[in-house]
N, C-alpha and C. Protein backbone atom coordinates (compact mmCIF):
# COMPACT_ATOMS: atom_id res chain seq x y z
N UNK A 1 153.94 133.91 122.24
CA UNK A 1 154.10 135.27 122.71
C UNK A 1 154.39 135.25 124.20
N UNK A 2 155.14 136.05 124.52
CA UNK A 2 155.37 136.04 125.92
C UNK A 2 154.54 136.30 127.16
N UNK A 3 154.16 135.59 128.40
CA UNK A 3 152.92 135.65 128.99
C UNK A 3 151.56 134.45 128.25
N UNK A 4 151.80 134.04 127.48
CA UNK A 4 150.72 133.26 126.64
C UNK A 4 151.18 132.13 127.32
N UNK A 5 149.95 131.22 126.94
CA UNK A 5 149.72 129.96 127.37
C UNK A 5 150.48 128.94 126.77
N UNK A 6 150.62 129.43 125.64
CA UNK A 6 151.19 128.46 124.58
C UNK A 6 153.15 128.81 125.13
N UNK A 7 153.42 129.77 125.53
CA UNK A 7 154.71 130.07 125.93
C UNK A 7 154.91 129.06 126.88
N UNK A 8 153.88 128.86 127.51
CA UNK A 8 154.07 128.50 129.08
C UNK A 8 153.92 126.84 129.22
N UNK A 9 153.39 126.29 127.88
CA UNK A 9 153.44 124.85 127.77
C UNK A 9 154.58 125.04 126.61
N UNK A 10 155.27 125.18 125.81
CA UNK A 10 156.52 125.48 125.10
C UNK A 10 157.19 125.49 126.34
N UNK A 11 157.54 125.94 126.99
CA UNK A 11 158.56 126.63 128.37
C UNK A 11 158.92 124.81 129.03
N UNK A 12 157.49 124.20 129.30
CA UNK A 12 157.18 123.47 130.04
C UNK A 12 157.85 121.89 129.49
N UNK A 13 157.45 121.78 128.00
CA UNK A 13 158.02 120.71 127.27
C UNK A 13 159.50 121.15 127.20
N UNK A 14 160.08 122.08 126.34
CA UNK A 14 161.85 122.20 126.47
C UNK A 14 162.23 121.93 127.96
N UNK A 15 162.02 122.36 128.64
CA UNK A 15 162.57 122.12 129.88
C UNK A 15 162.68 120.31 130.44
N UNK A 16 161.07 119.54 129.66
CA UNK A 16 161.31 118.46 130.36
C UNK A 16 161.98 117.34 128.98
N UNK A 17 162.00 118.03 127.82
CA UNK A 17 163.37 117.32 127.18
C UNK A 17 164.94 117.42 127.54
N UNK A 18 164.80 117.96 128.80
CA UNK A 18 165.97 118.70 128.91
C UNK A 18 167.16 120.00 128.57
N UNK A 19 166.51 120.74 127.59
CA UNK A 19 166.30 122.09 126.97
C UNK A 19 165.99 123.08 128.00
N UNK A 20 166.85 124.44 127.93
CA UNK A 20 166.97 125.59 128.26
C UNK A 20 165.99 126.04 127.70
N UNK A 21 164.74 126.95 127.96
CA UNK A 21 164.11 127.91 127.02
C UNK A 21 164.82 128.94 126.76
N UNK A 22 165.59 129.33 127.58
CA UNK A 22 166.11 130.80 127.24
C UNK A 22 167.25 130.69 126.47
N UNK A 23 168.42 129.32 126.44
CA UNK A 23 169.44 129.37 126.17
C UNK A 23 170.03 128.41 125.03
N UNK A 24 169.00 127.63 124.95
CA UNK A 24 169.17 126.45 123.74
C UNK A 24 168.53 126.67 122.74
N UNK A 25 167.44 127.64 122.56
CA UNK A 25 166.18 128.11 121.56
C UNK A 25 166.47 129.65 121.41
N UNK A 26 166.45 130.24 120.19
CA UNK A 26 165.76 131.57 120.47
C UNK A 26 164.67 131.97 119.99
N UNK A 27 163.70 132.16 121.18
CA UNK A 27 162.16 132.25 121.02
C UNK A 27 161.52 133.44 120.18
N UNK A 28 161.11 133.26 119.80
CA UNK A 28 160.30 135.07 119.01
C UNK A 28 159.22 134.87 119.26
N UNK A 29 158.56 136.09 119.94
CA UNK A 29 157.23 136.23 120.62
C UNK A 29 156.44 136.54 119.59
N UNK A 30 155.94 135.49 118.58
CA UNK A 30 154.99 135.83 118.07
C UNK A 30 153.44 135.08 118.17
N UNK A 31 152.75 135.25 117.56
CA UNK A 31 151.16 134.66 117.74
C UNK A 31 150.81 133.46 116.64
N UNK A 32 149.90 132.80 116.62
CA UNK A 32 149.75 131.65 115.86
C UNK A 32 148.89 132.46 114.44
N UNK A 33 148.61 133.94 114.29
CA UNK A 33 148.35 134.47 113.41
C UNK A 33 149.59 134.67 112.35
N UNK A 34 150.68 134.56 112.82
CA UNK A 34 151.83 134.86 111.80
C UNK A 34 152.75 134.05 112.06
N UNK A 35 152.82 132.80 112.93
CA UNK A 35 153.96 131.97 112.67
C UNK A 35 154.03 130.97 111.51
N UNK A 36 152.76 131.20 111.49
CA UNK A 36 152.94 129.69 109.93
C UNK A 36 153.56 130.46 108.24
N UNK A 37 153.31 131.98 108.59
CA UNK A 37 153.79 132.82 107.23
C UNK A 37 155.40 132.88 107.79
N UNK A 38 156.21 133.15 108.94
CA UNK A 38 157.12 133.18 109.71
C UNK A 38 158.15 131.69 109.40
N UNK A 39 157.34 130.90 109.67
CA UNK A 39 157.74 129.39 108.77
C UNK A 39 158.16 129.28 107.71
N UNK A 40 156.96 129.55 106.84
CA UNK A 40 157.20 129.48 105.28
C UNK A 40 157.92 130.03 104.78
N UNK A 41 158.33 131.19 105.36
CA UNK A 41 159.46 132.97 104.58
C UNK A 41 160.30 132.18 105.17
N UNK A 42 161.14 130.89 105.67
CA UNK A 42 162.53 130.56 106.70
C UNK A 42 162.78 131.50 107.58
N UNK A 43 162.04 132.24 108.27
CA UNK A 43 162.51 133.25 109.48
C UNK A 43 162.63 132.44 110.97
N UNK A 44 161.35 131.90 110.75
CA UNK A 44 161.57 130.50 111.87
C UNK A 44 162.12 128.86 111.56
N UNK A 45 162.68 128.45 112.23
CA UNK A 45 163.07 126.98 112.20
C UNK A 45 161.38 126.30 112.50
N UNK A 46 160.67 126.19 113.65
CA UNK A 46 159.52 125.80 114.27
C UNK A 46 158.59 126.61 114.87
N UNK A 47 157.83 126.17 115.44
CA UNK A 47 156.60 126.79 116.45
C UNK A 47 156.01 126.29 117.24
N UNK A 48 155.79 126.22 117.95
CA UNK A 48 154.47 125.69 118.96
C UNK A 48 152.85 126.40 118.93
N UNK A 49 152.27 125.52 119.02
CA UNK A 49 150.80 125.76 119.29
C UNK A 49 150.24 125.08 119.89
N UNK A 50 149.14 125.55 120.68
CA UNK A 50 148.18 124.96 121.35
C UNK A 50 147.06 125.20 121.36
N UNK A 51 145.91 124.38 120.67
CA UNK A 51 144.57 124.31 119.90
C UNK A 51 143.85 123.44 119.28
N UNK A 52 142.90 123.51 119.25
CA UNK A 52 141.73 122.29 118.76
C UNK A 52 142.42 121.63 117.72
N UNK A 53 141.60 120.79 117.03
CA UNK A 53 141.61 120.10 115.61
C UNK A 53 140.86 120.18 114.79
N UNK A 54 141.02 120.55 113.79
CA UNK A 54 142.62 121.39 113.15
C UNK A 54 142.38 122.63 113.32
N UNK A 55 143.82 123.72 113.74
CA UNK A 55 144.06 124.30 113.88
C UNK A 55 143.70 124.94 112.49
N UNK A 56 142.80 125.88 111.76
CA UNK A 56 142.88 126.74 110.82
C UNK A 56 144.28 127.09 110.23
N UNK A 57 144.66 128.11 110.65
CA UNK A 57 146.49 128.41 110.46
C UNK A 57 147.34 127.32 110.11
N UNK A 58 147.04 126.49 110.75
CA UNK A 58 148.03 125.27 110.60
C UNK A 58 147.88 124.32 109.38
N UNK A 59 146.85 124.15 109.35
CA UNK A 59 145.82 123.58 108.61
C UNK A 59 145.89 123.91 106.69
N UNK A 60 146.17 125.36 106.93
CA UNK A 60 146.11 125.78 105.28
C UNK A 60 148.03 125.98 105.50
N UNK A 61 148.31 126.34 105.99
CA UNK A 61 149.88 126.13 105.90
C UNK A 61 150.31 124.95 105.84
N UNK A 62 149.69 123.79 106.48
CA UNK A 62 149.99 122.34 105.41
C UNK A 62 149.79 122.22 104.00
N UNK A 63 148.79 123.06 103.44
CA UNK A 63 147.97 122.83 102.28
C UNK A 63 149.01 123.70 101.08
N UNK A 64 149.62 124.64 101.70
CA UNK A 64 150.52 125.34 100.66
C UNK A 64 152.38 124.99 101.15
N UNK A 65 152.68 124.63 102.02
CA UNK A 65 153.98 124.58 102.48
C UNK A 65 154.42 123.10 103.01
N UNK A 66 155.27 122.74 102.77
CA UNK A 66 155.52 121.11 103.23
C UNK A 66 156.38 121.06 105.11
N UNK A 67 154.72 120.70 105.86
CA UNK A 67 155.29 120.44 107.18
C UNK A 67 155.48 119.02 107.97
N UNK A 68 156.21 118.94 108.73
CA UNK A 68 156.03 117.99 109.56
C UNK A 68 155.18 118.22 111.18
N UNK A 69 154.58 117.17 111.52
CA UNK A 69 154.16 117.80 112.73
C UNK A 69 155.34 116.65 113.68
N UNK A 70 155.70 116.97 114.82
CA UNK A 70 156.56 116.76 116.04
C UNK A 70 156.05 116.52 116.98
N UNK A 71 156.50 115.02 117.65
CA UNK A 71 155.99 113.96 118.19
C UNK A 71 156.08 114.65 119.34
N UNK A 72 154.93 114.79 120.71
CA UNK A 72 155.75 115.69 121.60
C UNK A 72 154.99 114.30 123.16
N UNK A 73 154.06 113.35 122.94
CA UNK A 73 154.29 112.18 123.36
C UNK A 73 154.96 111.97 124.46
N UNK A 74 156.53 111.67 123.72
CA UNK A 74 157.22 110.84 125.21
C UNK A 74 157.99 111.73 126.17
N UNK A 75 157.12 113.52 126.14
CA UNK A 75 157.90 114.12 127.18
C UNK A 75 156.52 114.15 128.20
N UNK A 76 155.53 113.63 127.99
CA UNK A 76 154.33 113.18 128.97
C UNK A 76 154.54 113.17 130.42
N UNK A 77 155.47 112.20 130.50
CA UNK A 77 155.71 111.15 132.12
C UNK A 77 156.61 112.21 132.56
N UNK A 78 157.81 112.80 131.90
CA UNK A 78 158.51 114.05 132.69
C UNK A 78 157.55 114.84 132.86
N UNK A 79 156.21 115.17 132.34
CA UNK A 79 155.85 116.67 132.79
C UNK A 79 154.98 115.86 133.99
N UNK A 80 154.36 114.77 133.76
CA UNK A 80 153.32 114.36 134.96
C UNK A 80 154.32 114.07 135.97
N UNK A 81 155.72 114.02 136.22
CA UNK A 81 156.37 113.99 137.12
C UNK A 81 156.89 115.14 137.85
N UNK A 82 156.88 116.45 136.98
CA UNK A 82 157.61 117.39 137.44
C UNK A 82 156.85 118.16 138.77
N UNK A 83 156.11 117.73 138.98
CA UNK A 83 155.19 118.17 140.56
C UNK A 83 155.08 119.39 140.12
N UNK A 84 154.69 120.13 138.78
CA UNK A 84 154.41 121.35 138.46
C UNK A 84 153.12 121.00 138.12
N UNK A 85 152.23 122.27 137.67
CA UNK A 85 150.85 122.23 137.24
C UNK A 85 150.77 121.35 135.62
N UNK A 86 151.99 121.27 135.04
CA UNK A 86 152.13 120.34 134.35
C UNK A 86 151.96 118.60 134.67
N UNK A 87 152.02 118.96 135.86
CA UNK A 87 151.12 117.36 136.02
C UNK A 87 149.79 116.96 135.36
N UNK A 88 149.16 117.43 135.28
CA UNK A 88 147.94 117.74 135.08
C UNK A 88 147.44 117.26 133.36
N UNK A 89 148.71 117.66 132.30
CA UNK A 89 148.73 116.94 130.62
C UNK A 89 148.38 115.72 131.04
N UNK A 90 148.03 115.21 129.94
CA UNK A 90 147.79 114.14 129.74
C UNK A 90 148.16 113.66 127.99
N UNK A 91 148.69 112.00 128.06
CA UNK A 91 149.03 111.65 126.30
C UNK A 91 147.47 112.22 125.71
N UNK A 92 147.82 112.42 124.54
CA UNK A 92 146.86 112.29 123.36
C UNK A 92 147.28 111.91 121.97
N UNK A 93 146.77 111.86 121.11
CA UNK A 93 147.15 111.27 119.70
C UNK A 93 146.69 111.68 118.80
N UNK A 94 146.81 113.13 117.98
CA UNK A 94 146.53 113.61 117.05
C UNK A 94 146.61 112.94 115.40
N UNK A 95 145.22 112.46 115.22
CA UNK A 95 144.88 111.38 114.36
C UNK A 95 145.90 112.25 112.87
N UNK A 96 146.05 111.21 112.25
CA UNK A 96 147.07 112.10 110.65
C UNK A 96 145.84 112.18 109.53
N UNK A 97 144.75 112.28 110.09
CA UNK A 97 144.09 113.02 108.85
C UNK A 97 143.53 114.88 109.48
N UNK A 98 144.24 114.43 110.67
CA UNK A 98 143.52 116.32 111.26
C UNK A 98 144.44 116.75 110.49
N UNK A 99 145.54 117.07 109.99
CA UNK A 99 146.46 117.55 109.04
C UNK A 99 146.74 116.75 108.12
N UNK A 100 145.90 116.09 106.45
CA UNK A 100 146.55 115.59 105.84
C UNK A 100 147.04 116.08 104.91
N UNK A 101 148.00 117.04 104.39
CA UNK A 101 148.87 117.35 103.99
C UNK A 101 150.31 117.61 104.44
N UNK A 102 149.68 117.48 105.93
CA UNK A 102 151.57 117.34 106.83
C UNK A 102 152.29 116.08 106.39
N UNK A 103 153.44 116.47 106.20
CA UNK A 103 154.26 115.03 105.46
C UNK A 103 154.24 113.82 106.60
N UNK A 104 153.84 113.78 108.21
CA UNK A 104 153.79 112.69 108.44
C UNK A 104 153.03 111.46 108.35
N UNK A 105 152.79 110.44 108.31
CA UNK A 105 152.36 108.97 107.58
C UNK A 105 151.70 108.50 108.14
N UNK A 106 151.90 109.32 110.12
CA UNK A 106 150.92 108.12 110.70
C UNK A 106 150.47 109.05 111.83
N UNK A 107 149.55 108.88 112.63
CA UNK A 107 149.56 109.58 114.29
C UNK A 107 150.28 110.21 114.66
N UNK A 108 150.34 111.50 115.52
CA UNK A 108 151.43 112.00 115.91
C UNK A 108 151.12 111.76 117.37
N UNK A 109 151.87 111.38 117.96
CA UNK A 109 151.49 111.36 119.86
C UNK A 109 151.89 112.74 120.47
N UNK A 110 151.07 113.07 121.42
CA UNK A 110 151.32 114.51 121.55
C UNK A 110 150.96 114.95 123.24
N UNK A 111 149.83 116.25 123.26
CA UNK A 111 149.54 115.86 125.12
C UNK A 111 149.08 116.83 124.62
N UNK A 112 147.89 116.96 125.83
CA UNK A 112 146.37 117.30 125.70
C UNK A 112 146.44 117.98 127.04
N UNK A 113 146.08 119.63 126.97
CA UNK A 113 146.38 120.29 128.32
C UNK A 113 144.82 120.93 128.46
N UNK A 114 144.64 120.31 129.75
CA UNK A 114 142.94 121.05 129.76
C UNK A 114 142.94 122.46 129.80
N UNK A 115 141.39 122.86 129.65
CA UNK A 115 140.63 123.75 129.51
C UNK A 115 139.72 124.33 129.94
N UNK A 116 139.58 125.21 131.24
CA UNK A 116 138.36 124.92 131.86
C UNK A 116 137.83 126.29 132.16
N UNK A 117 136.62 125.92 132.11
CA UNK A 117 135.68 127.33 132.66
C UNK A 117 135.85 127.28 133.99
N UNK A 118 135.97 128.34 134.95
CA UNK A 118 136.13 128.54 135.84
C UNK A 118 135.27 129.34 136.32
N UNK A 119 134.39 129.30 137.91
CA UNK A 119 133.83 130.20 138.32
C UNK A 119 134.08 130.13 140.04
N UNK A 120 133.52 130.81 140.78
CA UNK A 120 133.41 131.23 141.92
C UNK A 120 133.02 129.89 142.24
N UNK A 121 132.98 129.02 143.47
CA UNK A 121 132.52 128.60 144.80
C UNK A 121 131.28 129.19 144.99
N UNK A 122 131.02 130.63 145.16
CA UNK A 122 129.64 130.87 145.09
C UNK A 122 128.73 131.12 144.20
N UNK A 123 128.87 131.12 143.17
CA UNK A 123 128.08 131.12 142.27
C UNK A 123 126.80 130.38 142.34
N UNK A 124 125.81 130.44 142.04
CA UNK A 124 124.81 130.03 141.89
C UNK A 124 124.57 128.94 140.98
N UNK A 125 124.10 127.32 142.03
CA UNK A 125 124.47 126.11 141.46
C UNK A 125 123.19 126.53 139.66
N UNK A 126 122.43 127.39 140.21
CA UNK A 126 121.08 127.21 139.21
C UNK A 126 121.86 128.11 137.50
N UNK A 127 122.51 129.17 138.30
CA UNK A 127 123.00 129.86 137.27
C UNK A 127 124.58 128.99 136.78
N UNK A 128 124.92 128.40 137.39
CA UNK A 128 126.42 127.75 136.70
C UNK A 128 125.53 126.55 136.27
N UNK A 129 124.12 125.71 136.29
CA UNK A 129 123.57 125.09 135.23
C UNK A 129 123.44 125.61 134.05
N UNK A 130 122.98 126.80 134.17
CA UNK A 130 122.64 126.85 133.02
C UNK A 130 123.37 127.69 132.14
N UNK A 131 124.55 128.27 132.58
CA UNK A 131 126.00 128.36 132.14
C UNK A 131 126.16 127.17 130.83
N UNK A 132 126.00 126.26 131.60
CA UNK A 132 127.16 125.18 131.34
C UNK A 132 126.23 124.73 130.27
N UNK A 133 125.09 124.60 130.32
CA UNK A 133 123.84 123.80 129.60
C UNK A 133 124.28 125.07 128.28
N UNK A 134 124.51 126.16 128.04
CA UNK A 134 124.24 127.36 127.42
C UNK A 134 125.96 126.90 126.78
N UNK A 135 126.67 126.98 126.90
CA UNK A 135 128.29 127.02 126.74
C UNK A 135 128.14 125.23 125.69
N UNK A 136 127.33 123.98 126.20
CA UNK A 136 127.32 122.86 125.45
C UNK A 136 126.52 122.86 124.52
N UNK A 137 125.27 123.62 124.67
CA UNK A 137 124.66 123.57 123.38
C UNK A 137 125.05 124.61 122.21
N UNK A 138 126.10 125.30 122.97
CA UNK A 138 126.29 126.39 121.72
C UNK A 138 127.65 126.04 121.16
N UNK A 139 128.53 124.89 121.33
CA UNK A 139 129.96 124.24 120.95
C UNK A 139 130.01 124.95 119.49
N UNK A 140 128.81 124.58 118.68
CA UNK A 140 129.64 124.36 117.08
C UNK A 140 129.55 126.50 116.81
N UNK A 141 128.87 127.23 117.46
CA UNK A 141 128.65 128.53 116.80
C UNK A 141 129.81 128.84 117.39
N UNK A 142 130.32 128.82 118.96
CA UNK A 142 131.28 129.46 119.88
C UNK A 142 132.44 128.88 118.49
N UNK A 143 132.53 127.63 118.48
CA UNK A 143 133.73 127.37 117.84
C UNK A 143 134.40 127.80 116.95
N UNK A 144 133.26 128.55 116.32
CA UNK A 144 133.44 129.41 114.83
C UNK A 144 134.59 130.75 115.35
N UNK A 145 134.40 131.04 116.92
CA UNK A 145 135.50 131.94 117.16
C UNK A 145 136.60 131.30 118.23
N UNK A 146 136.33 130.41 119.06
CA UNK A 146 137.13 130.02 119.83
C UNK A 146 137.12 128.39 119.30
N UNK A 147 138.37 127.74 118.45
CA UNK A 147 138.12 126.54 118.15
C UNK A 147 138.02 125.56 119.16
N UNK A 148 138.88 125.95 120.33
CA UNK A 148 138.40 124.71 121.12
C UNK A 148 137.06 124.51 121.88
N UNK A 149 136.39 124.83 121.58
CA UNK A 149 134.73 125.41 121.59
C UNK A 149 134.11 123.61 120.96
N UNK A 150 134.69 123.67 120.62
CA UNK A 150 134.06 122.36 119.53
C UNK A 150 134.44 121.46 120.05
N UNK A 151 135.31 120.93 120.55
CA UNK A 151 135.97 119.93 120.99
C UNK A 151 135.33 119.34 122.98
N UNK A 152 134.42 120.64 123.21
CA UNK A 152 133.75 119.72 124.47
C UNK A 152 133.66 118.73 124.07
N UNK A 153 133.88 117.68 124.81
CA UNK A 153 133.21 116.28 125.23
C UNK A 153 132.70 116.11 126.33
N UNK A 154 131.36 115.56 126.31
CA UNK A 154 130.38 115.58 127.69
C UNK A 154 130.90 114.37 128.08
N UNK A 155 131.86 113.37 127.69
CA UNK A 155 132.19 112.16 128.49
C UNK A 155 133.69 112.62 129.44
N UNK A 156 134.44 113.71 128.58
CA UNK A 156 135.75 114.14 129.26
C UNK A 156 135.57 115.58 130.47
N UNK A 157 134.29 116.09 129.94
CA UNK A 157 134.15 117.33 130.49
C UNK A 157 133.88 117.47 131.83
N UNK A 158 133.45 116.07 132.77
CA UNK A 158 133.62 116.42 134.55
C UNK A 158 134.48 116.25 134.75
N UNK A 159 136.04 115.52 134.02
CA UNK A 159 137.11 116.03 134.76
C UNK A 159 137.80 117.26 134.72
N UNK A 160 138.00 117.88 136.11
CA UNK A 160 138.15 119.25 135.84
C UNK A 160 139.35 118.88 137.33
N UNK A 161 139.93 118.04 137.21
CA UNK A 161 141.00 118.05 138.31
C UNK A 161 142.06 119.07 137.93
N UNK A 162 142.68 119.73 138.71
CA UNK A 162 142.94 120.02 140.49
C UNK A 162 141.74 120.18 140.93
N UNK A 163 140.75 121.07 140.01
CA UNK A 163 139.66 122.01 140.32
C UNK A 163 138.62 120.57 140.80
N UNK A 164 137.78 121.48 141.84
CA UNK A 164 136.42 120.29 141.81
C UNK A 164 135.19 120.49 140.93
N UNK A 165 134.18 120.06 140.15
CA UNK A 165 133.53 120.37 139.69
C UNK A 165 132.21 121.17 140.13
N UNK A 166 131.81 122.20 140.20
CA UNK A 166 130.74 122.82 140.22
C UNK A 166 129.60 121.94 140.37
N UNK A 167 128.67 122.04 141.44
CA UNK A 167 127.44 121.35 141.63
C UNK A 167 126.37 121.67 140.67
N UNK A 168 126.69 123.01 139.97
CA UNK A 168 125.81 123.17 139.08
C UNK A 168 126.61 122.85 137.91
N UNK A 169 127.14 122.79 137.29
CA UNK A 169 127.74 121.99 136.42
C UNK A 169 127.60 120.58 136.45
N UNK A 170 127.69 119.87 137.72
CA UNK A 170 127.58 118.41 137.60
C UNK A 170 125.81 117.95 137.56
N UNK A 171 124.77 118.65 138.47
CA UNK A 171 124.06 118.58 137.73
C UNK A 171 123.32 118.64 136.19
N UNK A 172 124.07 119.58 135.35
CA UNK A 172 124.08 119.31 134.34
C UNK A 172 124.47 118.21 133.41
N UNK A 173 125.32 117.87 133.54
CA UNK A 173 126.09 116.67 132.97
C UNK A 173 125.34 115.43 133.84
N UNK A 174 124.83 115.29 134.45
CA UNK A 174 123.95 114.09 134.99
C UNK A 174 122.49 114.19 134.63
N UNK A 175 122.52 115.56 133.98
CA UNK A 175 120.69 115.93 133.48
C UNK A 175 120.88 114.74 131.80
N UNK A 176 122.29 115.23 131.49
CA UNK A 176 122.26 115.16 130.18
C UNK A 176 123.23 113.26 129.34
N UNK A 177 123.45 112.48 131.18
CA UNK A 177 124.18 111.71 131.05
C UNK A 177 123.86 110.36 129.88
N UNK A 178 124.06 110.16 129.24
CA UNK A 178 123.89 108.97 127.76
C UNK A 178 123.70 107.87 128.42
């Protein structure tokens, strides 16, 4: 949808395959609530999304419709090059059983765009503890509405580059370090 996040990493990959967004694609602003029915009816060729594992939507639209998922991998090093906030992706590797009914056979390589809570500089190191302590112990209920809710990792979760991490946040994650 236009203004969305998911537009704006779509925008970000065509461009560093070398793709026009505006002029090589024609985009339809829709939501990840109706592109997988949008798919299936042939109204769309593809889609983009950006979301946990597995995506719900995606997930049962493998289960009734025959998809492929699309390697998006080796446009990585162009986006960590493009001195845009797209520096910032990183590879990832979406294992082939998070979708096993997508017709592909093996891993898909892909890129992993963070996620971050954000607060004030002033905030209160005591109250952004226990933010953060409140936001990790509640992963699996939050997730039930926001999937990437689930997917904290307390080993990935102090990197929060550009951003610096919150003193009350990092105390947390050092309360709770393995």
């Amino acid at each position: 949808q236009d203004g969305s996040g998911v537009r704006l990493i779509a925008d970000r990959l065509l461009s560093a395959a070398k793709l026009n967004p505006t002029r090589d694609i024609t985009p339809v602003p829709i939501g990840i609530d109706t592109m997988p029915a949008e798919l299936e009816a042939g109204r769309i060729d593809a889609f983009f999304w950006s979301g946990g594992l597995p995506t719900s939507a995606v997930r049962e639209l493998s289960e009734r419709f025959e998809i492929r998922l699309v390697q998006l991998g080796d446009l990585v090093e162009a986006l960590q090059g493009s001195g845009s906030p797209a520096r910032y992706y990183r590879a990832a590797v979406m294992p082939q059983d998070a979708y096993a009914r997508a017709r592909n056979t093996s891993s898909v390589s892909t890129l992993a765009v963070p996620n971050l809570l954000v607060t004030r500089e002033d905030t209160s190191e005591r109250l952004t503890e226990q933010f953060t302590r409140t936001v990790i112990l509640s992963r699996d209920r939050i997730g039930h509405e926001v999937h990437a809710a689930q997917l904290v990792d307390l080993r990935t979760a102090i990197y929060t580059d550009p951003l610096d991490l919150h003193e009350g946040a990092r105390r947390y994650y050092r309360s709770v370090k393995p």
